[in-house]
Protein backbone atom coordinates (compact mmCIF):
# COMPACT_ATOMS: atom_id res chain seq x y z
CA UNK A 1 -19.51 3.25 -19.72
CA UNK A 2 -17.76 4.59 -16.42
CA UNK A 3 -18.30 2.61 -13.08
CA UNK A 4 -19.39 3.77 -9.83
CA UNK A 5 -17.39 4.21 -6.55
CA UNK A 6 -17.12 4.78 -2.53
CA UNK A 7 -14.97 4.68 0.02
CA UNK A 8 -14.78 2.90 3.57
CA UNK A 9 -13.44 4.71 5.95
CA UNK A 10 -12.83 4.77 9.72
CA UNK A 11 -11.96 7.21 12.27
CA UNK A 12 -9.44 5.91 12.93
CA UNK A 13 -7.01 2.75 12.40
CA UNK A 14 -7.50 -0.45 13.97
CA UNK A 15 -11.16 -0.15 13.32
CA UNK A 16 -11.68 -3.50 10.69
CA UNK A 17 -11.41 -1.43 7.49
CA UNK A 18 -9.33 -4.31 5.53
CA UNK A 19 -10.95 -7.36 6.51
CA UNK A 20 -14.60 -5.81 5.64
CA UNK A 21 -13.35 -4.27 2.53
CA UNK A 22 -12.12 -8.05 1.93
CA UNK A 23 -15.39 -9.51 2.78
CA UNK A 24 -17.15 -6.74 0.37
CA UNK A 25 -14.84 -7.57 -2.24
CA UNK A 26 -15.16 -11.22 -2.60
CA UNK A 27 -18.89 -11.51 -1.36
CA UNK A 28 -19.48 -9.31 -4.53
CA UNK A 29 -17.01 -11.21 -6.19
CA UNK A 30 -18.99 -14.36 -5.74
CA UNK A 31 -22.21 -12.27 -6.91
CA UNK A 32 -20.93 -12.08 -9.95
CA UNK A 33 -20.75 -8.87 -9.79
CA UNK A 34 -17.58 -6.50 -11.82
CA UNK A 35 -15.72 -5.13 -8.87
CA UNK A 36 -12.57 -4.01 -7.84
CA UNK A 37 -10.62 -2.10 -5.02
CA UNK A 38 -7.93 0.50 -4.81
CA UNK A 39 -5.77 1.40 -1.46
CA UNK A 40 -5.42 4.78 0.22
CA UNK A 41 -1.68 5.79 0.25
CA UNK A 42 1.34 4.06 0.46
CA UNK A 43 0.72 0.66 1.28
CA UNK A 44 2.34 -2.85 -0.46
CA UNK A 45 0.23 -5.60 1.76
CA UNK A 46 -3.44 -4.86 1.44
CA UNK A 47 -3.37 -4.29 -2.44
CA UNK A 48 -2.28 -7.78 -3.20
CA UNK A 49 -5.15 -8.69 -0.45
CA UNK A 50 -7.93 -7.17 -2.33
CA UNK A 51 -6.56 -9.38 -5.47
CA UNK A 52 -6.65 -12.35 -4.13
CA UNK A 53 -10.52 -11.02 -2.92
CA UNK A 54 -11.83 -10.38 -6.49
CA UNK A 55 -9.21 -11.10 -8.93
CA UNK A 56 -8.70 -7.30 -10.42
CA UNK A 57 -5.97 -5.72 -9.93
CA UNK A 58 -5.82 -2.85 -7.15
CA UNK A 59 -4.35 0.23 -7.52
CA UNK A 60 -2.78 2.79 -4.68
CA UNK A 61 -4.39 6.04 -4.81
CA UNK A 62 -2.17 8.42 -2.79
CA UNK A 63 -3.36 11.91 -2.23
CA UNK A 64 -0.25 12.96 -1.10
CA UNK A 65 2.09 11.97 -3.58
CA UNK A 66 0.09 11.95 -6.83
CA UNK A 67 -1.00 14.47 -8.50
CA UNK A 68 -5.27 14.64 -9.55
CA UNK A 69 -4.79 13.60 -12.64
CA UNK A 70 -3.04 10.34 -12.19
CA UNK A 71 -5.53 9.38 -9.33
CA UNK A 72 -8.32 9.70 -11.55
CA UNK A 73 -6.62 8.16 -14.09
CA UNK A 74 -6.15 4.91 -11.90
CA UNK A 75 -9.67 4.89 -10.41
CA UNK A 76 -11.62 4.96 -13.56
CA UNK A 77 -13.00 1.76 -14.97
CA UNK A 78 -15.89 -0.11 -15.36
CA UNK A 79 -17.93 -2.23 -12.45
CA UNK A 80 -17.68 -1.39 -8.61
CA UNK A 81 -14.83 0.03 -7.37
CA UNK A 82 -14.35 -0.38 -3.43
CA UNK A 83 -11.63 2.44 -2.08
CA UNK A 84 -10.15 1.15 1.23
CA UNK A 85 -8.96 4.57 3.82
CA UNK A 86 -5.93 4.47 5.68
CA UNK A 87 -5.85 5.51 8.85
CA UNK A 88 -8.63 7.63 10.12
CA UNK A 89 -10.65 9.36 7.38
CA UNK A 90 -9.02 13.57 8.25
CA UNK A 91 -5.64 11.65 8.55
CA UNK A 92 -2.86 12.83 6.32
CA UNK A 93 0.49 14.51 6.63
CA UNK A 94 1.60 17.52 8.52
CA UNK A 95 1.15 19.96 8.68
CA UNK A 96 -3.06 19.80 7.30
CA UNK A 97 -3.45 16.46 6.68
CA UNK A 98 -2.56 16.04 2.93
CA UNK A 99 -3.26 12.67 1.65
CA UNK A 100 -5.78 11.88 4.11
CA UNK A 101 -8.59 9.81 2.38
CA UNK A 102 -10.77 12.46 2.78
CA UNK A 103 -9.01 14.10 0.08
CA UNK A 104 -9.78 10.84 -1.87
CA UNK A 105 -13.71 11.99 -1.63
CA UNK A 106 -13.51 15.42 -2.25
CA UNK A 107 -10.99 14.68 -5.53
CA UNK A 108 -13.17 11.70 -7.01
CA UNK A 109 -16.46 13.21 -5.64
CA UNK A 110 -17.49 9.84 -4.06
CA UNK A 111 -19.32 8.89 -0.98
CA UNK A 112 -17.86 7.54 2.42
CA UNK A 113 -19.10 4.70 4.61
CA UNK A 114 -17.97 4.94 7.78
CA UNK A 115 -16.56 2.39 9.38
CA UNK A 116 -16.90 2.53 13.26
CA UNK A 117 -15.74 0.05 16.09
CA UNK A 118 -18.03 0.24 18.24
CA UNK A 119 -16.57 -2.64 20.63
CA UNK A 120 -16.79 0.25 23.74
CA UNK A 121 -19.23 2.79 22.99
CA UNK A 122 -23.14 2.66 23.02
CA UNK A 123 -24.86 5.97 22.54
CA UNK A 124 -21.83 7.76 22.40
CA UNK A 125 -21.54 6.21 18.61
CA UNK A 126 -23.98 9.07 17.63
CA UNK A 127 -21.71 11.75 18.69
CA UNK A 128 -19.08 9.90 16.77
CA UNK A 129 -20.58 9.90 13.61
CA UNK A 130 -22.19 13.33 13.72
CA UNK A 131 -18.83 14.81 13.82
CA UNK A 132 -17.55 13.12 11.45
CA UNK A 133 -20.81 13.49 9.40
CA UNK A 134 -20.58 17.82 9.71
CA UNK A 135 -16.82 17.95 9.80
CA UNK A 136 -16.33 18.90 5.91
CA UNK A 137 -19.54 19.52 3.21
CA UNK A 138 -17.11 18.48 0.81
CA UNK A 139 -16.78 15.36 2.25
CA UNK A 140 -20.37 13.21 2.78
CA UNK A 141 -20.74 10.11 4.64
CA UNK A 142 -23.54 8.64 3.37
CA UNK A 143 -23.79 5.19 5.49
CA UNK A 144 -22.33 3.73 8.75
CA UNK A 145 -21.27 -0.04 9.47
CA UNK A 146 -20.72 -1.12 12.87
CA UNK A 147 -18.22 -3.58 13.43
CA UNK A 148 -16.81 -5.43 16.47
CA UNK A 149 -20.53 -4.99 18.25
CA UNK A 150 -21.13 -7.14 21.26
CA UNK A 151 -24.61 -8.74 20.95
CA UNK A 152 -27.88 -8.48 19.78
CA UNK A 153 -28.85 -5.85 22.54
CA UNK A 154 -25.91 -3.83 21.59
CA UNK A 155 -26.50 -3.76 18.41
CA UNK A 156 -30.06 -2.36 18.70
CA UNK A 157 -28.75 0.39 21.19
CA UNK A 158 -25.87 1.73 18.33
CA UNK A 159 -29.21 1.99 16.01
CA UNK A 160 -31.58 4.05 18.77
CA UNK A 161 -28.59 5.86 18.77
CA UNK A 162 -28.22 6.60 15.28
CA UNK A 163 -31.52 6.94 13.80
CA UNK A 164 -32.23 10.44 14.90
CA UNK A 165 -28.85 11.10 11.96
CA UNK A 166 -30.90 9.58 9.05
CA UNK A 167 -27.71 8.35 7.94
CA UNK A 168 -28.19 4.91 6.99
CA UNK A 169 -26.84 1.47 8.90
CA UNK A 170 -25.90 -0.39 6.57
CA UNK A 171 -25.04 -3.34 8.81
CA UNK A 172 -23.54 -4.67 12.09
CA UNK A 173 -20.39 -7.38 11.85
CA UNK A 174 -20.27 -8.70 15.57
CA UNK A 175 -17.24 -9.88 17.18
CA UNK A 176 -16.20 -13.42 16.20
CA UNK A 177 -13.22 -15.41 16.15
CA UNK A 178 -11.46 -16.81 12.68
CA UNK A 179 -11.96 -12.77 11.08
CA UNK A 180 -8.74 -11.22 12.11
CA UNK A 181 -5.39 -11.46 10.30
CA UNK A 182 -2.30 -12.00 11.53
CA UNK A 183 0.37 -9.57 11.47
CA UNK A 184 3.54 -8.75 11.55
CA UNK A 185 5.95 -5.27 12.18
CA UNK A 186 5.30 -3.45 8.77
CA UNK A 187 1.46 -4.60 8.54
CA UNK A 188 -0.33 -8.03 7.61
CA UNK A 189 1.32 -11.07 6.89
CA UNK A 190 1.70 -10.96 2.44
CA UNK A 191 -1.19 -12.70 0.61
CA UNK A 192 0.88 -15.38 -1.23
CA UNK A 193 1.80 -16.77 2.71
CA UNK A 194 -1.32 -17.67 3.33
CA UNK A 195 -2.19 -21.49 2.35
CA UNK A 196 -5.55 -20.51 3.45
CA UNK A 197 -5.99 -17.21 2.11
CA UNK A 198 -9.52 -17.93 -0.35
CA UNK A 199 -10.65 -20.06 2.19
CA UNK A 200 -10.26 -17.48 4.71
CA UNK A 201 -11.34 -14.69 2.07
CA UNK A 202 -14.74 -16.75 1.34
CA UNK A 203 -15.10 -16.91 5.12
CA UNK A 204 -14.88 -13.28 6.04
CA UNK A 205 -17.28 -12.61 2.11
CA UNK A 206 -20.00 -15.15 3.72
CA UNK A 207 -19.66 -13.30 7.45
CA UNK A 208 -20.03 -9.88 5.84
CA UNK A 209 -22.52 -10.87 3.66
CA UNK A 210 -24.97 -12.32 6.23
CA UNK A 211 -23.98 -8.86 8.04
CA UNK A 212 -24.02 -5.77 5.78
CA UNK A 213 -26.87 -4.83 2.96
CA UNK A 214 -24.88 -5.58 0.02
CA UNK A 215 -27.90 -3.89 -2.52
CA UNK A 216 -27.97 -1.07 -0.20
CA UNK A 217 -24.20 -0.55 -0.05
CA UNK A 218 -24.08 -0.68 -4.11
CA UNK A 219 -26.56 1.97 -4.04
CA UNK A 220 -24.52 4.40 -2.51
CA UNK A 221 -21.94 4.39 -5.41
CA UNK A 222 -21.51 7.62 -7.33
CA UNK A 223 -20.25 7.31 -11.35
CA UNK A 224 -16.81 7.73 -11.08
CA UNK A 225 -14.95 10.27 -13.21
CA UNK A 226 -14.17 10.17 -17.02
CA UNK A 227 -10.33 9.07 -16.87
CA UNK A 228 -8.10 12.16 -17.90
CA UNK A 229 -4.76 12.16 -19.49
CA UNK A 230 -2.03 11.58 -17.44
CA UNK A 231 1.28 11.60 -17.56
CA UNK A 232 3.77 8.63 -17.42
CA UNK A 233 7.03 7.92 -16.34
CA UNK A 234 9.60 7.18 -18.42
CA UNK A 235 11.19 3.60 -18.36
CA UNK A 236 14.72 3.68 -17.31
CA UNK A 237 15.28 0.74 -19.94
CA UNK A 238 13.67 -1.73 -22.73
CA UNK A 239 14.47 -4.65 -20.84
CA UNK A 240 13.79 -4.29 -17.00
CA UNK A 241 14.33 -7.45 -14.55
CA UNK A 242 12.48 -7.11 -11.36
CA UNK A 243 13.04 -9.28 -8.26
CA UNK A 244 9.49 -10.70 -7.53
CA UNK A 245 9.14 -13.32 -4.73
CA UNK A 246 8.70 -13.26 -0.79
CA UNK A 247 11.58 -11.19 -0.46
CA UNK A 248 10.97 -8.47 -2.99
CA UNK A 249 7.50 -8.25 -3.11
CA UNK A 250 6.85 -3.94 -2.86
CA UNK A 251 6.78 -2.71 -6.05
CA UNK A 252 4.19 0.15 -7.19
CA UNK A 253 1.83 -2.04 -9.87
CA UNK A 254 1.90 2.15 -11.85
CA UNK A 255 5.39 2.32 -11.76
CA UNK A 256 5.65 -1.08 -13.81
CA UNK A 257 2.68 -0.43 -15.66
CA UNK A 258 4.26 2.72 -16.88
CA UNK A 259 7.28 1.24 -17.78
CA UNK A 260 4.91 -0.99 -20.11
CA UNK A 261 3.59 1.60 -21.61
CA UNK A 262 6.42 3.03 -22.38
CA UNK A 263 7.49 -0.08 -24.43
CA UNK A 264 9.50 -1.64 -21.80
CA UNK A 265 9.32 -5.19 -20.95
CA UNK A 266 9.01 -6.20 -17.82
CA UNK A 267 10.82 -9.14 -17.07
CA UNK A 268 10.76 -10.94 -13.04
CA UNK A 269 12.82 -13.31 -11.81
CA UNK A 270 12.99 -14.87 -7.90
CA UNK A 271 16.71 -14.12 -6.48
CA UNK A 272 14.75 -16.67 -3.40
CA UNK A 273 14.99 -19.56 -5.87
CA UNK A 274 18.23 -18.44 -6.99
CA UNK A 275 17.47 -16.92 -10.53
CA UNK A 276 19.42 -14.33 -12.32
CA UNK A 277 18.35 -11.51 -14.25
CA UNK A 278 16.97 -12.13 -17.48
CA UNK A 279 19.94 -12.15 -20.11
CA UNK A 280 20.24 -8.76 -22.01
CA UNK A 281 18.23 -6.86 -19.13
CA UNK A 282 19.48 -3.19 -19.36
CA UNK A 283 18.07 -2.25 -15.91
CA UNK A 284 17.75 -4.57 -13.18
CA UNK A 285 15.32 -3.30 -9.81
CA UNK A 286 15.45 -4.69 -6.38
CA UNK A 287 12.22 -3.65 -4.65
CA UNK A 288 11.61 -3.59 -1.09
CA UNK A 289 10.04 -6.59 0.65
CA UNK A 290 11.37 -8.61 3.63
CA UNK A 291 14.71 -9.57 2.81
CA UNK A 292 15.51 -10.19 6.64
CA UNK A 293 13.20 -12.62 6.73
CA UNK A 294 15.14 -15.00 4.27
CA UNK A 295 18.15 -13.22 4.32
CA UNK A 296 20.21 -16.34 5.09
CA UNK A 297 18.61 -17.99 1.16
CA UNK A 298 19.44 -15.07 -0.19
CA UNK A 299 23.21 -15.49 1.27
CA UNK A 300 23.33 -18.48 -0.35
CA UNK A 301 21.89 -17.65 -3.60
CA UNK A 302 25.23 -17.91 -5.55
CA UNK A 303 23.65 -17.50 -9.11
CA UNK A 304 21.70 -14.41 -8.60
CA UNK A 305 24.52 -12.97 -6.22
CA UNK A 306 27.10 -13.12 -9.22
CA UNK A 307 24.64 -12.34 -12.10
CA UNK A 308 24.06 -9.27 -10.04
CA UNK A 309 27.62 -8.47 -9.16
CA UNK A 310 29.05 -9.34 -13.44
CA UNK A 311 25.80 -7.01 -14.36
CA UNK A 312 27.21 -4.11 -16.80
CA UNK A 313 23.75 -2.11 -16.26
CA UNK A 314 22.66 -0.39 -14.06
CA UNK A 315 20.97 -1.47 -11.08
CA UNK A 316 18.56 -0.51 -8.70
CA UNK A 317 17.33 -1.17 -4.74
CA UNK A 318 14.54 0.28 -2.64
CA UNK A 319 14.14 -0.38 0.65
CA UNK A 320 15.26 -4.05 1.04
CA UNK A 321 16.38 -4.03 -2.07
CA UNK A 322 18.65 -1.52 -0.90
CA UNK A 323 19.61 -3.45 1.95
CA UNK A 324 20.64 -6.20 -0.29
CA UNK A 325 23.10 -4.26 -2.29
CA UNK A 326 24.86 -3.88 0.51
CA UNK A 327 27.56 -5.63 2.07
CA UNK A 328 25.68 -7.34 5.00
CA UNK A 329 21.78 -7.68 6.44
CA UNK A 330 22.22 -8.48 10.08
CA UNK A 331 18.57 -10.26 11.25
CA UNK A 332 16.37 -10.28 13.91
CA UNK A 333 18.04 -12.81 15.96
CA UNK A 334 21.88 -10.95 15.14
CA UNK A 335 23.29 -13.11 12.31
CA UNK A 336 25.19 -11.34 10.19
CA UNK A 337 24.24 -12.38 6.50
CA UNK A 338 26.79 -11.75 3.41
CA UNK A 339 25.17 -9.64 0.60
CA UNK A 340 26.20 -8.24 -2.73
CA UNK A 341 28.54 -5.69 -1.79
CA UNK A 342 27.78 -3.38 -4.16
CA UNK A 343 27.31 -0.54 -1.98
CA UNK A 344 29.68 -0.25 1.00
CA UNK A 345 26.09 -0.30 3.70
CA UNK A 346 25.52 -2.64 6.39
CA UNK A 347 21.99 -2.75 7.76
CA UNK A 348 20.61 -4.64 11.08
CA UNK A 349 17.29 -5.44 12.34
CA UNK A 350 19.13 -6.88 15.90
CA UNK A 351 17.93 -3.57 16.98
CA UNK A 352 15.17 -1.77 15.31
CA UNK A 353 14.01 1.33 15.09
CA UNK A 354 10.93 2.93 13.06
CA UNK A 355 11.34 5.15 10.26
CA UNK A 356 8.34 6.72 8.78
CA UNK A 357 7.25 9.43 6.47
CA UNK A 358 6.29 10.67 3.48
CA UNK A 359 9.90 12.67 1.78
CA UNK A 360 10.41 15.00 -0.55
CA UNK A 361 13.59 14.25 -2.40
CA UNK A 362 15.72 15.67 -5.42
CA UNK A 363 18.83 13.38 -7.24
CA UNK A 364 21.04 15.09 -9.09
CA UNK A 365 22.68 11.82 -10.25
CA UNK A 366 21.32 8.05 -10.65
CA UNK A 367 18.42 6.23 -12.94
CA UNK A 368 16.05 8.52 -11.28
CA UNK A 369 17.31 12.38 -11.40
CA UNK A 370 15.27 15.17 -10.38
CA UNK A 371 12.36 16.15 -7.79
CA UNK A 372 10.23 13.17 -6.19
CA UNK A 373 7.65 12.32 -4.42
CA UNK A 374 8.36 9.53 -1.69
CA UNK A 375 7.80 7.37 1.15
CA UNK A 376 10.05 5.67 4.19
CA UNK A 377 8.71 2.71 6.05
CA UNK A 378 11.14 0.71 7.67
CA UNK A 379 12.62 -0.55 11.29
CA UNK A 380 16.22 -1.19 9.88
CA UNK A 381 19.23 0.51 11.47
CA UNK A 382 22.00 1.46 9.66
CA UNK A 383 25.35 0.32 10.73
CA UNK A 384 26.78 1.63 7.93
CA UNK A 385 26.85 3.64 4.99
CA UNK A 386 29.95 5.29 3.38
CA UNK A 387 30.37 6.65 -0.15
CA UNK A 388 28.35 9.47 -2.34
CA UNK A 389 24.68 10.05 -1.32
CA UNK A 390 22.04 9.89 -4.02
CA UNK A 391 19.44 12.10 -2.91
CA UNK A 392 18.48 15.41 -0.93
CA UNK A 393 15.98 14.89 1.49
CA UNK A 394 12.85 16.70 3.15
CA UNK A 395 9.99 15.68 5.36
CA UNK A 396 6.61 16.03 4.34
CA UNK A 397 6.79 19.50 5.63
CA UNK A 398 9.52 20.73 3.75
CA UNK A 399 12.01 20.02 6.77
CA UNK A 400 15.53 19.54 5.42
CA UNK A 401 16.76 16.25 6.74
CA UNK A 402 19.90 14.12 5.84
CA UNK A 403 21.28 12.98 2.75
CA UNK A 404 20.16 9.27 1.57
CA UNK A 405 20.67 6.84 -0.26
CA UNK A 406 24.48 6.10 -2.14
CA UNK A 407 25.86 5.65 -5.86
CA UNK A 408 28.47 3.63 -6.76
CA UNK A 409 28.90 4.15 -10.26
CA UNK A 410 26.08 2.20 -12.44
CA UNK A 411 24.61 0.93 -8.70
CA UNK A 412 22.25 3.22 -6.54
CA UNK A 413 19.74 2.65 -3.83
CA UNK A 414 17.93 4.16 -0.43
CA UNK A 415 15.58 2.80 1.52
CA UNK A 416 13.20 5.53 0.11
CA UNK A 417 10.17 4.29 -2.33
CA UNK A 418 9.88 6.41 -5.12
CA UNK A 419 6.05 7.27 -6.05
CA UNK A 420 5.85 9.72 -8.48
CA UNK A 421 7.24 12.65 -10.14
CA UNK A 422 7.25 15.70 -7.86
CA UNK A 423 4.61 18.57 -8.80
C-alpha cells in the first residue's frame, strides 16, 4: 500500500517552514499516526531535525541534482510523508530555477501548502497567494497557513482577505516566544546539540497543533507514486569507516544507504573522542561538518590522527573533511590548529567568505571518477592549496570555473559534496 504526500512551501525563506514542518511532524507523531519527512535540496541540518520530530528517517529530495527516478524512489513509502521547500517555492538554480521545490510537485504530483508570513501584510496576503496560486497549473496549492500573525484581529483580516480564493486556511500560528531556533553561519544549530531538543520539539507539536487543522491538512495528501527502479552507486569498498560525531556530521543518508546495498558495511567511528578507523576498513570518508568548531580536539586527537596518517587505503574528505586532511584549520578567533597533513592545504575561517552553488564536476582520477552532480556550501578561505587537482569544475550554468579539490596518491578531497551521478 503506497502513502500519501504534500509539500510546505513558502515564498520565500525566512518564512517558518522548518519549525512548522517540526511541529506537523511530531504533533502527528504523537497521534500515532505513520509519518515521515523528506528535505528539499541540499541541506545536512533540518533532515536530522525532522528525525528527532518523528523518529523515521528523512531523506533529501534534490531536483537539481537527482535524477526522477531516484526522487521517487526515496519518497515512496507507506504513512504520511511531510516534504519541507527550501527557499521560496519557484526558487532553484540559474538560469530557470531547476531544483526549485516546485519541481518537487510537478515530479511527485503532490499538493503544496503555502506557507506565508504574514507578520507585515493584511489584505495584501490575497495578492500574495493568488500569484502564487495561478503562477504554474502544474503546480497547485491547495491550502494556506499563516504564520507569525499578530493578534486575533489580524488574523480575521488575512481570512476576509482570503476567502474570496476558496483556497483553504488551514490555520494561523501567531507570534510567540520559545518557537524559534537558534542558528548559526551554515543554518540551525545540529539536532544532537540540543539538550532540549524533544522538549522543544513537543513544544512547537502542541503550539501547531492547537493552531493548524491537523484532519484537514491530512486530507490534502495525494497517494504518492509506485517506487521505480533506480539506480545505485557503487561502494568504493566492503569495509567503509565514516567519521560520525559533531564534527563530521554531513553525510548524504543515500549515499551510505547505497553503499549498503551494495554489500558494503558501513562502519563509524568519532575522530572527536579520538577513535580510529575500524581495523581492515578499505575506504575511510571524512564528511563535512564543523571541524572549526572543535578543531583544537581534533588537534589533539593523537589516535585517530596516526590511524589516519599509517592508513594503506584510500581515503576520503568533503568539505571539512577536506579541511582536515590538510595541514592546518585556522579558526574563528585565528588559531592555527595542526591537522593530518595529508594534503599540502591550509584553510582559515579568521576571515570568511561564502561559497555557494550547486557544481557540475568531472574527475578523471580518485575514488570517485567521472561526471557529478554537486554542491559547495562553505565560508572557509583557502590559504593554501598546492599539488594535483581532482576535479573540473562548472557552475550550475555550465560556467567553467577553477580546478578543485587535490590527490595525493591514495588521499583526495574538495570541499565539494558529491550528490549523485551526473545525467
Amino acid at each position: 500500500m503506497s502513502g500519501a504526500g504534500l509539500i510546505l512551501a513558502a515564498p520565500g525563506s525566512g518564512s517558518g517552514k522548518t519549525t512548522l514542518t517540526l511541529g506537523l511532524l511530531r504533533a502527528f507523531h504523537r497521534r500515532g499516526r505513520d509519518v515521515r519527512g523528506a528535505k528539499s535540496g541540499p541541506d545536512y541540518i533540518d533532515p536530522r531535525f525532522h528525525e528527532a520530530a518523528c523518529a523515521r528517517p528523512c531523506p533529501n529530495l534534490d531536483a537539481w541534482a537527482m535524477p526522477p527516478e531516484r526522487i521517487a524512489a526515496l519518497a515512496a513509502g507507506d504513512g504520511l510523508l511531510l516534504i519541507e521547500g527550501a527557499m521560496g517555492l519557484f526558487d532553484g538554480a540559474p538560469p530557470e530555477g531547476k531544483g526549485a521545490t516546485a519541481d518537487l510537485a510537478r515530479l511527485l504530483g503532490l499538493p503544496v501548502v503555502l506557507v506565508v508570513d504574514a507578520a507585515h501584510m493584511a489584505q495584501s496576503v490575497a495578492a500574495l497567494v493568488a500569484g502564487f496560486a495561478r503562477h504554474d497549473p502544474r503546480v497547485r496549492v491547495a491550502g494556506v497557513i499563516l504564520n507569525k500573525v499578530g493578534s486575533p484581529r489580524h488574523e480575521a483580516m488575512l481570512r476576509r482577505a482570503l476567502a474570496p480564493l476558496g483556497l483553504p486556511v488551514l490555520g494561523a500560528l501567531h507570534r510567540q516566544p520559545g518557537l524559534e531556533h537558534p542558528s548559526r553561519h551554515l543554518g540551525l544549530v545540529q539536532a544532537e546539540e540540543r539538550g532540549d531538543l524533544d522538549a522543544w520539539l513537543d513544544h512547537v507539536a502542541g503550539t501547531v497543533a492547537a493552531a493548524v487543522d491537523l484532519d484537514a491538512l491530512e486530507a490534502l495528501a495525494a497517494d504518492l507514486p509506485a517506487a521505480p527502479e533506480s539506480p545505485r552507486l557503487p561502494p568504493p569498498g566492503q569495509r567503509i569507516a565514516v567519521a560520525a560525531d559533531r564534527a563530521f556530521a554531513f553525510a548524504y543518508p543515500h549515499i551510505l544507504d547505497d553503499w549498503r546495498a551494495g554489500g558494503a558495511e558501513v562502519l563509524p567511528f568519532s575522530p572527536l573522542a579520538d577513535e580510529a578507523p575500524a581495523p581492515g576498513a578499505d575506504f575511510i570518508f571524512l564528511p563535512g561538518g564543523y571541524p572549526e568548531l572543535h578543531a583544537g580536539t581534533l588537534a589533539a586527537a593523537n589516535r585517530f590522527k596516526e590511524a589516519i596518517r599509517a592508513a594503506t587505503c584510500p581515503v576520503w574528505g568533503e568539505c571539512g573533511g577536506y579541511m582536515v586532511l590538510g595541514k592546518s584549520l585556522t579558526d574563528a578567533e585565528g588559531v592555527r590548529h595542526e591537522m593530518l597533513g595529508l594534503l599540502d592545504l591550509e584553510t582559515s575561517f579568521a576571515s570568511r567568505r561564502l561559497h555557494l552553488g550547486y557544481r557540475q564536476v568531472r574527475a578523471a582520477q580518485g575514488p570517485f571518477p567521472g561526471s557529478w552532480a554537486a554542491h559547495e556550501f562553505h565560508y572557509a578561505t583557502t590559504l593554501r592549496a598546492e599539488g594535483t587537482p581532482l576535479f573540473e569544475v562548472a557552475d550550475a550554468e555550465g560556467t567553467a570555473l577553477a580546478p578543485a579539490g587535490l590527490i595525493a596518491g591514495p588521499v583526495a578531497g574538495s570541499f565539494l559534496h558529491l550528490i549523485d551521478r551526473a545525467p
